[in-house]
N, C-alpha and C. Protein backbone atom coordinates (compact mmCIF):
# COMPACT_ATOMS: atom_id res chain seq x y z
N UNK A 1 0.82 -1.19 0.00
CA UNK A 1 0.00 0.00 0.00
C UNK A 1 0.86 1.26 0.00
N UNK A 2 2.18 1.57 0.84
CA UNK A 2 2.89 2.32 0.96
C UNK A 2 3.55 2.34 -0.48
N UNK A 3 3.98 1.67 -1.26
CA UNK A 3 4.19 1.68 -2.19
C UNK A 3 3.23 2.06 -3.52
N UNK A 4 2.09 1.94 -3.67
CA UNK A 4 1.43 2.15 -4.54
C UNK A 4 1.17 4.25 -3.79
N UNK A 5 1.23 4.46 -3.22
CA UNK A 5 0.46 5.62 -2.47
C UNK A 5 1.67 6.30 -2.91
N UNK A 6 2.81 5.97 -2.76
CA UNK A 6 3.94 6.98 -2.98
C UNK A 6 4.23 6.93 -4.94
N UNK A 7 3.80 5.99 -5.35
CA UNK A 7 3.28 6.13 -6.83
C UNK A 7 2.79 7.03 -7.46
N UNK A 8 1.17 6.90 -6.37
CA UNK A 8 0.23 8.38 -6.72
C UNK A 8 0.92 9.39 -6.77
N UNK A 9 1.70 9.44 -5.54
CA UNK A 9 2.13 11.09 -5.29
C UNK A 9 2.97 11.38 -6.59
N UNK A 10 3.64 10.74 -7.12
CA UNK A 10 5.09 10.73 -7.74
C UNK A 10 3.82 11.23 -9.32
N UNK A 11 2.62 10.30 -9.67
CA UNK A 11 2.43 10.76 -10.82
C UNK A 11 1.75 12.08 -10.67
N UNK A 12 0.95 12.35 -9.71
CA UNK A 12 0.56 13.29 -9.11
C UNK A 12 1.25 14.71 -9.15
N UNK A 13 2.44 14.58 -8.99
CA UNK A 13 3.30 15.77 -8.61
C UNK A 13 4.06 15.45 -10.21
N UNK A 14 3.99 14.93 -11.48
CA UNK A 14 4.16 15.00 -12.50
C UNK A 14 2.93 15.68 -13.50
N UNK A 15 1.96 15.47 -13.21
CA UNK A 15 0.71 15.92 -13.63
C UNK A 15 0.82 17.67 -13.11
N UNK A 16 0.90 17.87 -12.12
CA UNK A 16 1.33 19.47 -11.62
C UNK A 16 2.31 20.18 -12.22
N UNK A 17 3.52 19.26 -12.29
CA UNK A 17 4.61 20.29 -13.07
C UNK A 17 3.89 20.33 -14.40
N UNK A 18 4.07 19.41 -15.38
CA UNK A 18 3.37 19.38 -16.68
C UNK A 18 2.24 20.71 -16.91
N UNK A 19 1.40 20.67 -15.82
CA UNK A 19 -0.08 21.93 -16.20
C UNK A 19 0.76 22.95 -15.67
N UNK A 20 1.66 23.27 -14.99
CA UNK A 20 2.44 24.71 -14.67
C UNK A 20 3.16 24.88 -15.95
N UNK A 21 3.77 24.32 -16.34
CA UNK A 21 4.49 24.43 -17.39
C UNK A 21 4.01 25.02 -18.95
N UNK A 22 2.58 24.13 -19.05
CA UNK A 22 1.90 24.51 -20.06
C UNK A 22 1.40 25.59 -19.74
N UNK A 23 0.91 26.24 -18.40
CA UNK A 23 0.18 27.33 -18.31
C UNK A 23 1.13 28.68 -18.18
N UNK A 24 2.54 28.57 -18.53
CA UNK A 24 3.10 29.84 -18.09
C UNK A 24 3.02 30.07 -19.96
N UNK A 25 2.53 31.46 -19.90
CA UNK A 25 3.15 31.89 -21.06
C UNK A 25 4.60 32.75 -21.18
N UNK A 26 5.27 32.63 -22.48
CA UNK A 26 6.20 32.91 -22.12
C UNK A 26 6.20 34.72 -22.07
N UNK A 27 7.39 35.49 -21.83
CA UNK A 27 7.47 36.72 -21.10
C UNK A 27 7.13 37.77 -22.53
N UNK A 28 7.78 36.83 -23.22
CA UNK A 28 7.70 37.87 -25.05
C UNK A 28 5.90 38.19 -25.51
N UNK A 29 5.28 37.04 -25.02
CA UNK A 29 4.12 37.03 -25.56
C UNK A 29 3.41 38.08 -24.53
N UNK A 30 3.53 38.19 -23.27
CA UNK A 30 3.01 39.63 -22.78
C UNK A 30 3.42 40.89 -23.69
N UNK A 31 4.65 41.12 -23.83
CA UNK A 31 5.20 42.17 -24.30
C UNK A 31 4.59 42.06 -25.68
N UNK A 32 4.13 41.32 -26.74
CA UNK A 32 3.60 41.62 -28.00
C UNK A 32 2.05 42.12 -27.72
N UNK A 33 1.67 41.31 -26.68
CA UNK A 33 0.33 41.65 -26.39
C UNK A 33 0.41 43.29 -25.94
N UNK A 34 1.18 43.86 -24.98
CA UNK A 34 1.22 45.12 -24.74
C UNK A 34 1.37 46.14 -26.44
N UNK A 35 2.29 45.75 -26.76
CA UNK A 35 2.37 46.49 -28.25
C UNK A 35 1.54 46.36 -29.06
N UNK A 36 0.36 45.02 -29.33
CA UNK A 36 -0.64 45.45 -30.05
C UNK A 36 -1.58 46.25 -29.16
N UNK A 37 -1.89 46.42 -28.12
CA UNK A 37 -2.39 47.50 -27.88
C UNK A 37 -1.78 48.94 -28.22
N UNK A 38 -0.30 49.10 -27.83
CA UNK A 38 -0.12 50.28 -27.88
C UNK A 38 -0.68 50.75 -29.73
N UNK A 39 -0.02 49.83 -30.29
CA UNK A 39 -0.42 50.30 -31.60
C UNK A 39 -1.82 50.42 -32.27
N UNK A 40 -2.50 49.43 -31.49
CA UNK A 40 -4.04 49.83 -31.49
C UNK A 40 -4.62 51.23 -31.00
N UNK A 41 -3.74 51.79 -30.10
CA UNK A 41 -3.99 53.29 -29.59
C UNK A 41 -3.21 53.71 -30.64
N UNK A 42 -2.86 53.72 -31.57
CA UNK A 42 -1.83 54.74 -32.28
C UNK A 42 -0.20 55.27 -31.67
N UNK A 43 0.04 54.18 -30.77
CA UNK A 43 1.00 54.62 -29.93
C UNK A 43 2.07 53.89 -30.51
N UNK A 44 3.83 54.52 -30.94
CA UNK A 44 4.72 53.54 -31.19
C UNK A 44 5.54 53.82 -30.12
N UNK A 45 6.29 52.62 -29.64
CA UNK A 45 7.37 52.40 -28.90
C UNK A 45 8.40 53.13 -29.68
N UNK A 46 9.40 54.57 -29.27
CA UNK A 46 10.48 54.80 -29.84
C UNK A 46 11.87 54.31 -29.78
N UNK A 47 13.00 54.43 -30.54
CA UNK A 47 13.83 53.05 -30.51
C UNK A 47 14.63 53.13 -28.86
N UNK A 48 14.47 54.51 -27.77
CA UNK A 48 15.11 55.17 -26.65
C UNK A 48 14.77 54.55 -25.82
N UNK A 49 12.88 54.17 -25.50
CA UNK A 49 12.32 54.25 -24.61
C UNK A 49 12.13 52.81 -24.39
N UNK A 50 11.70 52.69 -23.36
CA UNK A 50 11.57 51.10 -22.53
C UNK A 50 10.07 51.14 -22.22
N UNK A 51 9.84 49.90 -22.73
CA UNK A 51 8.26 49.48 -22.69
C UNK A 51 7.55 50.25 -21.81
N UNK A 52 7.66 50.56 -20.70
CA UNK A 52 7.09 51.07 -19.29
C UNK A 52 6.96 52.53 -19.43
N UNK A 53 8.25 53.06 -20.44
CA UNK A 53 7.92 54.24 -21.00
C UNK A 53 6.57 54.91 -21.84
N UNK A 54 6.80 53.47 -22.58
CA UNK A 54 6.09 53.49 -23.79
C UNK A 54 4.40 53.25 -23.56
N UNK A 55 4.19 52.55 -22.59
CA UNK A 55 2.86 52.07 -21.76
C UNK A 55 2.39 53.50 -20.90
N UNK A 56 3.48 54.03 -20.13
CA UNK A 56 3.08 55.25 -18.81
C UNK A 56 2.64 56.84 -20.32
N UNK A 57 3.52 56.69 -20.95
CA UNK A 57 3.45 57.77 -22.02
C UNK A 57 1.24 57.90 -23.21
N UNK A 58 1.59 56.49 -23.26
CA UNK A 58 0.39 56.04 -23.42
C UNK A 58 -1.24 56.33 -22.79
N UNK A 59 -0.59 55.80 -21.34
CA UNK A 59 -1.91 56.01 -20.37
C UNK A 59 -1.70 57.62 -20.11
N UNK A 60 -0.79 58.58 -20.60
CA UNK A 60 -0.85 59.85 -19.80
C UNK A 60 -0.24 60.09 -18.26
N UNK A 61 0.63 58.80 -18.10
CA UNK A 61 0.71 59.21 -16.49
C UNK A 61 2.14 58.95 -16.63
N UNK A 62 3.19 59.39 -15.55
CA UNK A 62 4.81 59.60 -15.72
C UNK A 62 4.90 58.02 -15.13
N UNK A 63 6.34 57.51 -15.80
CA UNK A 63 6.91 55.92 -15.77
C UNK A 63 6.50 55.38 -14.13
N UNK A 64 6.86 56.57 -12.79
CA UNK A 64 7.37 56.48 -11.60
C UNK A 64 5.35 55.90 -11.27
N UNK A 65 5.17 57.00 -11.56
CA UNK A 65 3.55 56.44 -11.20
C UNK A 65 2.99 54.98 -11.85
N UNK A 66 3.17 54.51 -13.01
CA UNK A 66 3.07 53.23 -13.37
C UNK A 66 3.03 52.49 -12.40
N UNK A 67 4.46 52.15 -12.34
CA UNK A 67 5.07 51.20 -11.10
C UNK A 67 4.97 51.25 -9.97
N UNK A 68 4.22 52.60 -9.55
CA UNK A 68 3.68 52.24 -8.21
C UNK A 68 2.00 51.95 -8.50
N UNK A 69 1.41 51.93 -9.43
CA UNK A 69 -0.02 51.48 -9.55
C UNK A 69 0.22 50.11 -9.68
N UNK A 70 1.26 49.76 -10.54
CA UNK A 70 1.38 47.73 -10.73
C UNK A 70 2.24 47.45 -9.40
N UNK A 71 2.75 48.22 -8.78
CA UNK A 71 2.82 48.22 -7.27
C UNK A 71 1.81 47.48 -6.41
N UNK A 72 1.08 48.22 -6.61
CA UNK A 72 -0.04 48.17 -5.84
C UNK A 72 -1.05 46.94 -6.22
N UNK A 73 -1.13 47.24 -7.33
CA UNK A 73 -2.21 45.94 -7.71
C UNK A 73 -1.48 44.47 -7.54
N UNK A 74 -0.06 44.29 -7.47
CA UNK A 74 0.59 43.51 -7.30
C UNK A 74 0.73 42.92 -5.92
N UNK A 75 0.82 43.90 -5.46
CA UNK A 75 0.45 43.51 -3.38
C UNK A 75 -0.90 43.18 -3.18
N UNK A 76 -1.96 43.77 -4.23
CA UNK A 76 -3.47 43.29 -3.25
C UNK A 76 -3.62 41.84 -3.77
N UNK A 77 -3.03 41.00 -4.65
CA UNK A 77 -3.40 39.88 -4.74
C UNK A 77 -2.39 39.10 -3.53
């Protein structure tokens, strides 16, 4: 019994990594997703500025304020 139970766990805890794995998207595919928006607003990323630039410039609000709003929303979860 001890043996079959430590089985479960083993496929168990293979089944978990596997659905984490599939569920991360990777980091590029946020960042394209952000740029078809920006460009859906008419907004281009210039070749200077850094995404966060390019996003805070966007919404109207300065880079420093961004990052403390994804600050924030980042702590309430």
């Amino acid at each position: 019994m001890r043996q079959s139970l430590h089985k479960r766990l083993a496929r168990l805890e293979q089944d978990v990594q596997a659905c984490r794995a599939s569920a991360k998207p990777e980091s590029s595919d946020h960042i394209e997703l952000i740029r078809g928006w920006l460009r859906a607003w008419g907004v281009e990323q210039q070749p200077e500025e850094r995404m966060a630039e390019t996003l805070s410039r966007a919404l109207g609000i300065h880079p420093v304020e961004l990052r403390d709003r994804l600050r924030r929303l980042a702590c309430a979860q």
